[in-house]
PDB file of N, CA and C in Angstrom:
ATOM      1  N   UNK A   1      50.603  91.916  95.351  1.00  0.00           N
ATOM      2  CA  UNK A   1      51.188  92.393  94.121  1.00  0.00           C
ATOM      3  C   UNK A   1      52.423  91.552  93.801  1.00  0.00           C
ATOM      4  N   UNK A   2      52.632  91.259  92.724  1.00  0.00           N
ATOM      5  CA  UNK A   2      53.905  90.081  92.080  1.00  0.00           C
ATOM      6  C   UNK A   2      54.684  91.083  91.733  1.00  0.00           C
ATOM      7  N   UNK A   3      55.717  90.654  91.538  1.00  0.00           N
ATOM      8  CA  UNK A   3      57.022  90.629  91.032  1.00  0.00           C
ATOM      9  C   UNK A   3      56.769  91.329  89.670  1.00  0.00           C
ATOM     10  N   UNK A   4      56.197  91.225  88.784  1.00  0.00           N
ATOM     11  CA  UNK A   4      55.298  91.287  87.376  1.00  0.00           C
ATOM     12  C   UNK A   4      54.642  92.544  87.333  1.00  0.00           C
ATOM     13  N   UNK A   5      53.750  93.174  88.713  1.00  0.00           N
ATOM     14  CA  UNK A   5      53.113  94.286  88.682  1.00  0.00           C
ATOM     15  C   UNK A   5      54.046  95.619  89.250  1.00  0.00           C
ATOM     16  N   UNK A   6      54.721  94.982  89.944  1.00  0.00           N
ATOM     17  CA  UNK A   6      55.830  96.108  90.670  1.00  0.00           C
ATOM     18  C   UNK A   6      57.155  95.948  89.958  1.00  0.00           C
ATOM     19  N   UNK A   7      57.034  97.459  89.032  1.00  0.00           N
ATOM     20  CA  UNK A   7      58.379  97.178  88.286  1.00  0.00           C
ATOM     21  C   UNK A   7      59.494  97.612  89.706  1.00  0.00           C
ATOM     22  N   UNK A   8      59.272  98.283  90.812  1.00  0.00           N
ATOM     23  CA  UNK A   8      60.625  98.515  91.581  1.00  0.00           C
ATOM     24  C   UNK A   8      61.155  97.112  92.186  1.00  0.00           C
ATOM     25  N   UNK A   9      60.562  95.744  91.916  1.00  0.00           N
ATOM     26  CA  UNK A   9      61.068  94.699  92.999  1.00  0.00           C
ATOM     27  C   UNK A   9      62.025  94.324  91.998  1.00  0.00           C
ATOM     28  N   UNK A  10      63.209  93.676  92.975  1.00  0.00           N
ATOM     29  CA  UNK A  10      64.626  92.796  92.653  1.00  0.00           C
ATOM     30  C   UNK A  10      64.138  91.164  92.695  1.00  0.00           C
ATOM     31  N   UNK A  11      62.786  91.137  92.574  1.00  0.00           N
ATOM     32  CA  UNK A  11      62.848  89.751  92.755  1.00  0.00           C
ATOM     33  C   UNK A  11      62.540  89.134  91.033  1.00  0.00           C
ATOM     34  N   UNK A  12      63.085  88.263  90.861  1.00  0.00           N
ATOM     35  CA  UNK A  12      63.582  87.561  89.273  1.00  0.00           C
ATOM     36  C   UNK A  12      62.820  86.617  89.267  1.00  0.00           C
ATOM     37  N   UNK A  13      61.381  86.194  88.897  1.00  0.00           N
ATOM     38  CA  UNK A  13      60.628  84.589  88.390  1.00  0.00           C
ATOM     39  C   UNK A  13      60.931  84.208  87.258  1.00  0.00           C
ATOM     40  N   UNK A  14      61.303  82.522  88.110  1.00  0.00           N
ATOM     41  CA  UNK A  14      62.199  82.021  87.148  1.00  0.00           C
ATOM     42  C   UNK A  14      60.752  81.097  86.306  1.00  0.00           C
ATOM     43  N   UNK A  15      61.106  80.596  84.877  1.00  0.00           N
ATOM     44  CA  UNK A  15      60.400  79.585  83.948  1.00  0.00           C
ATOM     45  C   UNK A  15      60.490  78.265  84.831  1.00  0.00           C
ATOM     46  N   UNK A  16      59.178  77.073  84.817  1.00  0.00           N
ATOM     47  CA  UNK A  16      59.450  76.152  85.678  1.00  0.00           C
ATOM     48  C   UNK A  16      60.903  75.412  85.041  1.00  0.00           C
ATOM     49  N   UNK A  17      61.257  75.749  83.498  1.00  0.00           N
ATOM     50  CA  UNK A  17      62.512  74.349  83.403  1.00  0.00           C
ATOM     51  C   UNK A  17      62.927  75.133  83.774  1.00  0.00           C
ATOM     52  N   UNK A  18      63.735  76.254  84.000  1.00  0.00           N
ATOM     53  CA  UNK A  18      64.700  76.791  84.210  1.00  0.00           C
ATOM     54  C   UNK A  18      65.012  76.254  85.653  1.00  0.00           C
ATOM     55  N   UNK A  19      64.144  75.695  86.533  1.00  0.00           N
ATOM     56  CA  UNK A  19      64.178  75.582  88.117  1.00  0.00           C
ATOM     57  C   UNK A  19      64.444  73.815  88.234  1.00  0.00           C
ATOM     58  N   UNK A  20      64.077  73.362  87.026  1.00  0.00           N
ATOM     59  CA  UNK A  20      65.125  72.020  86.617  1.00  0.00           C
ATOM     60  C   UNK A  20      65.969  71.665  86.332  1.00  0.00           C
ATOM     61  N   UNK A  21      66.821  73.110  86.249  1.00  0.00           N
ATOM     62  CA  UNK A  21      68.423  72.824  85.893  1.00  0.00           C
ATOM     63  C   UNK A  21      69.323  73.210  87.446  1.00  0.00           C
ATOM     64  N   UNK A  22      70.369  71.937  87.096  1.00  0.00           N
ATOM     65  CA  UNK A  22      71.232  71.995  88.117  1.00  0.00           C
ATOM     66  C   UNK A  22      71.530  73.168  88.091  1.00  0.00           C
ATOM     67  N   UNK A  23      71.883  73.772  89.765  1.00  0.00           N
ATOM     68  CA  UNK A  23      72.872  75.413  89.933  1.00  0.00           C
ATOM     69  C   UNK A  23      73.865  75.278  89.149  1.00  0.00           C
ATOM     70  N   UNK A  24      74.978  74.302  88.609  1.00  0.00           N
ATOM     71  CA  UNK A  24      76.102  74.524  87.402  1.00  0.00           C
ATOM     72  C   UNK A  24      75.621  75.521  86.444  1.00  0.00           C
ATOM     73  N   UNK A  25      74.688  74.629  86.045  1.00  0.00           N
ATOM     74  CA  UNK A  25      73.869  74.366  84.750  1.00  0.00           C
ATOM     75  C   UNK A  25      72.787  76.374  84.720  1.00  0.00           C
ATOM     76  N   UNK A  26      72.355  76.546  85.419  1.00  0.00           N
ATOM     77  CA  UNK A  26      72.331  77.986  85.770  1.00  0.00           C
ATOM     78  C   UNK A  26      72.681  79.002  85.680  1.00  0.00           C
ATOM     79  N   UNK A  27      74.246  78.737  86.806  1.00  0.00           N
ATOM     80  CA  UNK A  27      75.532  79.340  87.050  1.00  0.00           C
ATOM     81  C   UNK A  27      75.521  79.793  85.162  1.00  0.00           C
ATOM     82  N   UNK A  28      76.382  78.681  84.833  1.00  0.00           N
ATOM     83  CA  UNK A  28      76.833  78.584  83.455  1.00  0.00           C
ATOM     84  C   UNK A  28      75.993  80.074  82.175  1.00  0.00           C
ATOM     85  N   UNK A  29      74.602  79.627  82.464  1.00  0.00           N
ATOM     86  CA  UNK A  29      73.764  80.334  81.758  1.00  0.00           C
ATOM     87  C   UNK A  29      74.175  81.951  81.827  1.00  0.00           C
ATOM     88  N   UNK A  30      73.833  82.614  83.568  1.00  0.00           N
ATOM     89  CA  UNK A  30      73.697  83.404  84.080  1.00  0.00           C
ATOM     90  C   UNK A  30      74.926  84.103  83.449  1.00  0.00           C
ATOM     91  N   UNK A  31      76.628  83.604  83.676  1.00  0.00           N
ATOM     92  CA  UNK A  31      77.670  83.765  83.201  1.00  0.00           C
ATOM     93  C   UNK A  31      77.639  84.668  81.567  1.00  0.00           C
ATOM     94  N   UNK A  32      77.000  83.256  80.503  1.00  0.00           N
ATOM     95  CA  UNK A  32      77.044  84.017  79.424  1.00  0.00           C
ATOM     96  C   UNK A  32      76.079  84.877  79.296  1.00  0.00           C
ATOM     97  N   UNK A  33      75.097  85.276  79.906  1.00  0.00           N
ATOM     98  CA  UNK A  33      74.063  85.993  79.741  1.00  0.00           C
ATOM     99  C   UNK A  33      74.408  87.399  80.251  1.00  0.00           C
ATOM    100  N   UNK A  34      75.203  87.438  81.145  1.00  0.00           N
ATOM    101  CA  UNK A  34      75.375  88.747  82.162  1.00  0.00           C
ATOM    102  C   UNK A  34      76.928  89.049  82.563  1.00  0.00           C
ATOM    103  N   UNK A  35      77.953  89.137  81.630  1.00  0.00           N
ATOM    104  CA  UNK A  35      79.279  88.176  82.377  1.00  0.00           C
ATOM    105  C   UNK A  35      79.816  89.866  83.285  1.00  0.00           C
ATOM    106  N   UNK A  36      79.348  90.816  82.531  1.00  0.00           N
ATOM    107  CA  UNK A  36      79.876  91.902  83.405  1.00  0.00           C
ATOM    108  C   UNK A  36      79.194  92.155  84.454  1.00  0.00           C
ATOM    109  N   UNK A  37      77.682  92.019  84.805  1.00  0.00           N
ATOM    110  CA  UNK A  37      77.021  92.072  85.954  1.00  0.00           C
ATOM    111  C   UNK A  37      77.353  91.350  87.580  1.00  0.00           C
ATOM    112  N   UNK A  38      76.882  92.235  88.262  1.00  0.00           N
ATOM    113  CA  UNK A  38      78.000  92.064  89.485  1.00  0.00           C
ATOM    114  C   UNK A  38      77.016  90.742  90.338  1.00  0.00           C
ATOM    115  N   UNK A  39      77.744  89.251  90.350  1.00  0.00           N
ATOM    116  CA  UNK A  39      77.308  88.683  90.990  1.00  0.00           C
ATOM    117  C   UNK A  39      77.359  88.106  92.388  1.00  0.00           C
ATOM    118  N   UNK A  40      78.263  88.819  93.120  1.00  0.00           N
ATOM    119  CA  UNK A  40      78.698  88.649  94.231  1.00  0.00           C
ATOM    120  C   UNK A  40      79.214  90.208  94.989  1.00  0.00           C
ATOM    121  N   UNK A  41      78.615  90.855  95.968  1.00  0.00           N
ATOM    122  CA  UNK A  41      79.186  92.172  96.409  1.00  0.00           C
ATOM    123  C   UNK A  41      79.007  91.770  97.719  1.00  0.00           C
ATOM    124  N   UNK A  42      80.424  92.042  98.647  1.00  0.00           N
ATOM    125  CA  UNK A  42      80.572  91.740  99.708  1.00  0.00           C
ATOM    126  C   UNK A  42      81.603  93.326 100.392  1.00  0.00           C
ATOM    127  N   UNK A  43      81.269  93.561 101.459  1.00  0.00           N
ATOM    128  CA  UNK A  43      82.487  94.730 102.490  1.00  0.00           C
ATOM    129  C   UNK A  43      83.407  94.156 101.948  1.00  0.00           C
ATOM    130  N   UNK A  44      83.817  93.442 101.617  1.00  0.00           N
ATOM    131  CA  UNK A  44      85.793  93.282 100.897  1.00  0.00           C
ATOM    132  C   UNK A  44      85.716  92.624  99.593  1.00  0.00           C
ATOM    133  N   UNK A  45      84.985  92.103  98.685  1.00  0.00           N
ATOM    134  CA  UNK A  45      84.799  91.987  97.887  1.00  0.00           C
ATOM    135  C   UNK A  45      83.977  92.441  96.879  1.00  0.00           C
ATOM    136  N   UNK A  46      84.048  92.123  95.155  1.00  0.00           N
ATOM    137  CA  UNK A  46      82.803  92.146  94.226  1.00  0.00           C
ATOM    138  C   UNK A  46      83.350  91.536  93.206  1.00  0.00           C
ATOM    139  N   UNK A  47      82.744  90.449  92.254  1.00  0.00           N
ATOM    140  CA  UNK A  47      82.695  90.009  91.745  1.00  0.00           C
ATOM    141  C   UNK A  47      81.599  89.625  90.481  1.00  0.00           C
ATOM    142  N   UNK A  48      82.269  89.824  88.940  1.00  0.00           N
ATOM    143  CA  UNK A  48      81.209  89.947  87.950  1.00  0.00           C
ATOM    144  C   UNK A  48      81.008  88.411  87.868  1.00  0.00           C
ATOM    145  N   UNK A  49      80.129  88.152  87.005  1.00  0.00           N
ATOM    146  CA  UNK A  49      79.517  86.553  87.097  1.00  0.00           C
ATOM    147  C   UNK A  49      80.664  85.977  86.301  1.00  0.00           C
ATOM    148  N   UNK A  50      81.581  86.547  85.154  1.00  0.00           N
ATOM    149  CA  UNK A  50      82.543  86.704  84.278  1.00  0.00           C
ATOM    150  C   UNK A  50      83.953  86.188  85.437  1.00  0.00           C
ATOM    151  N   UNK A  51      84.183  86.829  86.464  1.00  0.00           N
ATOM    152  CA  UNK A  51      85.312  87.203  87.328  1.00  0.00           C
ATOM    153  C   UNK A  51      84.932  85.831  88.214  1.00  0.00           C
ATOM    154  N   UNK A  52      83.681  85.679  89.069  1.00  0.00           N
ATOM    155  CA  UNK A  52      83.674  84.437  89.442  1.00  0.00           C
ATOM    156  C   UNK A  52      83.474  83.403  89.136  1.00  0.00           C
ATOM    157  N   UNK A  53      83.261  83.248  87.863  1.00  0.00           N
ATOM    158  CA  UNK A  53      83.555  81.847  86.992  1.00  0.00           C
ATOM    159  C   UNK A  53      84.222  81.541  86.466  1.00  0.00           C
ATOM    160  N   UNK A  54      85.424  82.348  86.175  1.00  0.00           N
ATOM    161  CA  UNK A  54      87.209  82.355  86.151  1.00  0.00           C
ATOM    162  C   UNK A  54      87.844  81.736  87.734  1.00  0.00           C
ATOM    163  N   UNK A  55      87.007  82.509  89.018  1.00  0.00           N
ATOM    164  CA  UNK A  55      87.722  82.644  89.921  1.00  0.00           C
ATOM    165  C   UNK A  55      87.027  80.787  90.459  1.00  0.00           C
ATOM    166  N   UNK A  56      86.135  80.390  90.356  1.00  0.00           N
ATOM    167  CA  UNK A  56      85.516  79.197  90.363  1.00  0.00           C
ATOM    168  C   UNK A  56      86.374  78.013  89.507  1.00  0.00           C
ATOM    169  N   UNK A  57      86.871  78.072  88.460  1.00  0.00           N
ATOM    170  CA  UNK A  57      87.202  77.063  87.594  1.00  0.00           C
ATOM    171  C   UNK A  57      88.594  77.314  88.412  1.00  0.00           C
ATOM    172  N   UNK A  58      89.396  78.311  88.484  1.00  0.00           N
ATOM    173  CA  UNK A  58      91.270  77.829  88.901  1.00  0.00           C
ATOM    174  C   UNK A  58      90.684  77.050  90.031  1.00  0.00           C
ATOM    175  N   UNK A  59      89.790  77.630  91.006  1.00  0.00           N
ATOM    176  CA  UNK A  59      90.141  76.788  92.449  1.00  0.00           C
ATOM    177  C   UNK A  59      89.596  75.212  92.290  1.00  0.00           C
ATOM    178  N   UNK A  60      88.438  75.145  91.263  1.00  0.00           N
ATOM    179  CA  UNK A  60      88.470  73.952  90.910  1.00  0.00           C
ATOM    180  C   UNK A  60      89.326  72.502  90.468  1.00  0.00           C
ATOM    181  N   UNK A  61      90.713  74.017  89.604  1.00  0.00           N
ATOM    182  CA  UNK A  61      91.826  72.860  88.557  1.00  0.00           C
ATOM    183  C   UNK A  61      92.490  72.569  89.949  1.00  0.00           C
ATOM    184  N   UNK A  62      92.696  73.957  90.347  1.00  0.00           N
ATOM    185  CA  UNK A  62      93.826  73.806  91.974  1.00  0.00           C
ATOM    186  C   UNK A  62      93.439  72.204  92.804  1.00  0.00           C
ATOM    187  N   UNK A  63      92.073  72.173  92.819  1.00  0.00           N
ATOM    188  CA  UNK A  63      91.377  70.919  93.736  1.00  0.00           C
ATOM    189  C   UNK A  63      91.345  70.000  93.178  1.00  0.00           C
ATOM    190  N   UNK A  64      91.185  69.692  91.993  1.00  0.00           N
ATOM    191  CA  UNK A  64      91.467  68.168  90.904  1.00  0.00           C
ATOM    192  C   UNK A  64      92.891  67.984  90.790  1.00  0.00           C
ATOM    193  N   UNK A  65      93.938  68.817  90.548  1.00  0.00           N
ATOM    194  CA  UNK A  65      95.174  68.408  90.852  1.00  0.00           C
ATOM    195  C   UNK A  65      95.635  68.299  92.248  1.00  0.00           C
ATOM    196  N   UNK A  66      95.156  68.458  92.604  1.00  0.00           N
ATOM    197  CA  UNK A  66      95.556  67.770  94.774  1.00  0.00           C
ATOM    198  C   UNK A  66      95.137  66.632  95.032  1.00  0.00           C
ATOM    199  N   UNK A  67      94.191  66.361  95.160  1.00  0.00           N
ATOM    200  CA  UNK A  67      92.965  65.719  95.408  1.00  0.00           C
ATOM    201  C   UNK A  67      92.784  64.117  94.742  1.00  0.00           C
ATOM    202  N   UNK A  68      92.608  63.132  95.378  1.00  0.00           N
ATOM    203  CA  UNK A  68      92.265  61.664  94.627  1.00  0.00           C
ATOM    204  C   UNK A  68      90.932  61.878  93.696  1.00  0.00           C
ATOM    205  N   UNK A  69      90.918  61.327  92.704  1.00  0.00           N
ATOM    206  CA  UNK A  69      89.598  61.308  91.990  1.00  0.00           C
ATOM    207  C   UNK A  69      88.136  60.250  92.723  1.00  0.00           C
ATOM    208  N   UNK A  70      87.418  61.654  92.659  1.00  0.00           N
ATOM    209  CA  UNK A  70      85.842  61.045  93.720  1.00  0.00           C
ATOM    210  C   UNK A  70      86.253  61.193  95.289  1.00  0.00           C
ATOM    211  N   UNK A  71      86.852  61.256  95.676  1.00  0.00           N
ATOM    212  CA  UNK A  71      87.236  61.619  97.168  1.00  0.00           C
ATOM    213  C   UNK A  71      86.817  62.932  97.556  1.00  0.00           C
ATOM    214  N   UNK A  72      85.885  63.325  98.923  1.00  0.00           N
ATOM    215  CA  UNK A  72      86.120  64.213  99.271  1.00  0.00           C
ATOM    216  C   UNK A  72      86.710  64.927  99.551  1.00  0.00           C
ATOM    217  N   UNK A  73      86.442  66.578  99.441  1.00  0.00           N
ATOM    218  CA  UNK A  73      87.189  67.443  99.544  1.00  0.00           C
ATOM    219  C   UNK A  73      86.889  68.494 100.853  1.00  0.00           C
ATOM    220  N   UNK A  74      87.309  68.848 101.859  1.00  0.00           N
ATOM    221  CA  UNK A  74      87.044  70.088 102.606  1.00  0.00           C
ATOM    222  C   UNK A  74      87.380  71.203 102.299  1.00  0.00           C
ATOM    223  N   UNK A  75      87.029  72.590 102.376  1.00  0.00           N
ATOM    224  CA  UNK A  75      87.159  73.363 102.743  1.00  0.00           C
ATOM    225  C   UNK A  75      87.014  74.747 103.925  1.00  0.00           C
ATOM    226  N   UNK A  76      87.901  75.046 104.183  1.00  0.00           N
ATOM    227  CA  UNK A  76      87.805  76.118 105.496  1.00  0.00           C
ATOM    228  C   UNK A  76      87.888  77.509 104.948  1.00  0.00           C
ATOM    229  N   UNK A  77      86.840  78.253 104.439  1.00  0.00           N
ATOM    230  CA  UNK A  77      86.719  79.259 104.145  1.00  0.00           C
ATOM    231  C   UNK A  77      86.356  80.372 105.622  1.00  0.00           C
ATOM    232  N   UNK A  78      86.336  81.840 105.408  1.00  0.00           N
ATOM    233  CA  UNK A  78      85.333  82.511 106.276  1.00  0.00           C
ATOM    234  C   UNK A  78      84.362  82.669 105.631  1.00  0.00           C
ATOM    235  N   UNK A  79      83.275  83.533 106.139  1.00  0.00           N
ATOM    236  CA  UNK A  79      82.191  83.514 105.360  1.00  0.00           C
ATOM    237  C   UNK A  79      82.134  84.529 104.619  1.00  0.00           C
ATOM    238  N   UNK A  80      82.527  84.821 103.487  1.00  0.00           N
ATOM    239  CA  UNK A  80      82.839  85.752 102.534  1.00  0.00           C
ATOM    240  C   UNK A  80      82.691  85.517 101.041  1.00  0.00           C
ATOM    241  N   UNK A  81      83.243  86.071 100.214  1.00  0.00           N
ATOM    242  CA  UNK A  81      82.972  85.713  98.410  1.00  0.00           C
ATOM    243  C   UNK A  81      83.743  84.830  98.642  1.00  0.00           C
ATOM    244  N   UNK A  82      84.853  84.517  98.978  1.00  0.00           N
ATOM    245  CA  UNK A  82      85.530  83.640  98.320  1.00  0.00           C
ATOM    246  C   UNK A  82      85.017  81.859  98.671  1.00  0.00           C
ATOM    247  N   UNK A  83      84.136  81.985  99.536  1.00  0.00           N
ATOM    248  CA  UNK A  83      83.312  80.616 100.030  1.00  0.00           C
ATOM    249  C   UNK A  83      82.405  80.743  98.729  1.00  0.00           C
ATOM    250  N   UNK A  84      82.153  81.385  98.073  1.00  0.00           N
ATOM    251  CA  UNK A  84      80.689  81.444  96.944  1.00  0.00           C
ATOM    252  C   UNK A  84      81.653  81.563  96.261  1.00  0.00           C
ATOM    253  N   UNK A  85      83.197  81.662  95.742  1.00  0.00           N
ATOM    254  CA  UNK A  85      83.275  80.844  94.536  1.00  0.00           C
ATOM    255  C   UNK A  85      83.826  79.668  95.337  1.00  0.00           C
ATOM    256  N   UNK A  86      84.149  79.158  96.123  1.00  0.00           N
ATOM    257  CA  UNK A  86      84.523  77.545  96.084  1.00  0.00           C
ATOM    258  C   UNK A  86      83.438  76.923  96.265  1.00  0.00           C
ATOM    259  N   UNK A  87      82.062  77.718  96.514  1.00  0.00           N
ATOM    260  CA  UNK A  87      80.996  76.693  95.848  1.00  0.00           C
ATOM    261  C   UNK A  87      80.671  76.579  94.850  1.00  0.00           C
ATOM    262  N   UNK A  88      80.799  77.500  93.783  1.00  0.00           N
ATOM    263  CA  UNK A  88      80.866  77.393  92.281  1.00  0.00           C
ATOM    264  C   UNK A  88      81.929  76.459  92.133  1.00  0.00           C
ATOM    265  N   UNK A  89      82.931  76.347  92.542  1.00  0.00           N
ATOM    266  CA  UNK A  89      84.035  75.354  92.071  1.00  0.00           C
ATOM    267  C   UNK A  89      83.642  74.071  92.358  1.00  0.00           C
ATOM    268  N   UNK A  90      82.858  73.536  92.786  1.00  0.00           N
ATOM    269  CA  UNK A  90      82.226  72.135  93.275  1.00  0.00           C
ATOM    270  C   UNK A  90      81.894  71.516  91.587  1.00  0.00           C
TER     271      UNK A  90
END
């Protein structure tokens, strides 16, 4: 049974272009499409797609103003939301 016949599944099929766009390019979509929907829920966190694509772009400006242009960057996160927005911030 698919995704299609069982209205109780959480699982989302995507269009094949849609699976040709970069995760930005996604991200971005998902954002204006859903901005209050909760895209990140963690034991110490939650975050709307709205909240982490605010919280994605500062740590981004934060990292372009530090940072040489094209040079790598590290980060030492734990494993929590705030590692899923500094991967949105990429």
């Amino acid at each position: 049974m698919s995704s299609r016949e069982d209205p109780g599944s959480r699982f989302v099929e995507f269009k094949k272009e849609e699976t040709e766009q970069s995760v930005p390019e996604r991200f971005e979509k998902q954002v204006a499409k859903y901005p209050d929907h909760i895209s990140v829920k963690t034991k110490h966190h939650q975050f709307t797609y709205a909240a982490l694509n605010r919280s994605a772009n500062l740590v981004a400006r934060a990292i372009e103003q530090r940072s040489v242009k094209d040079a790598a960057v590290a980060l030492l996160l734990e494993q929590d939301a705030p590692a899923i927005v500094a991967m949105f911030a990429a």
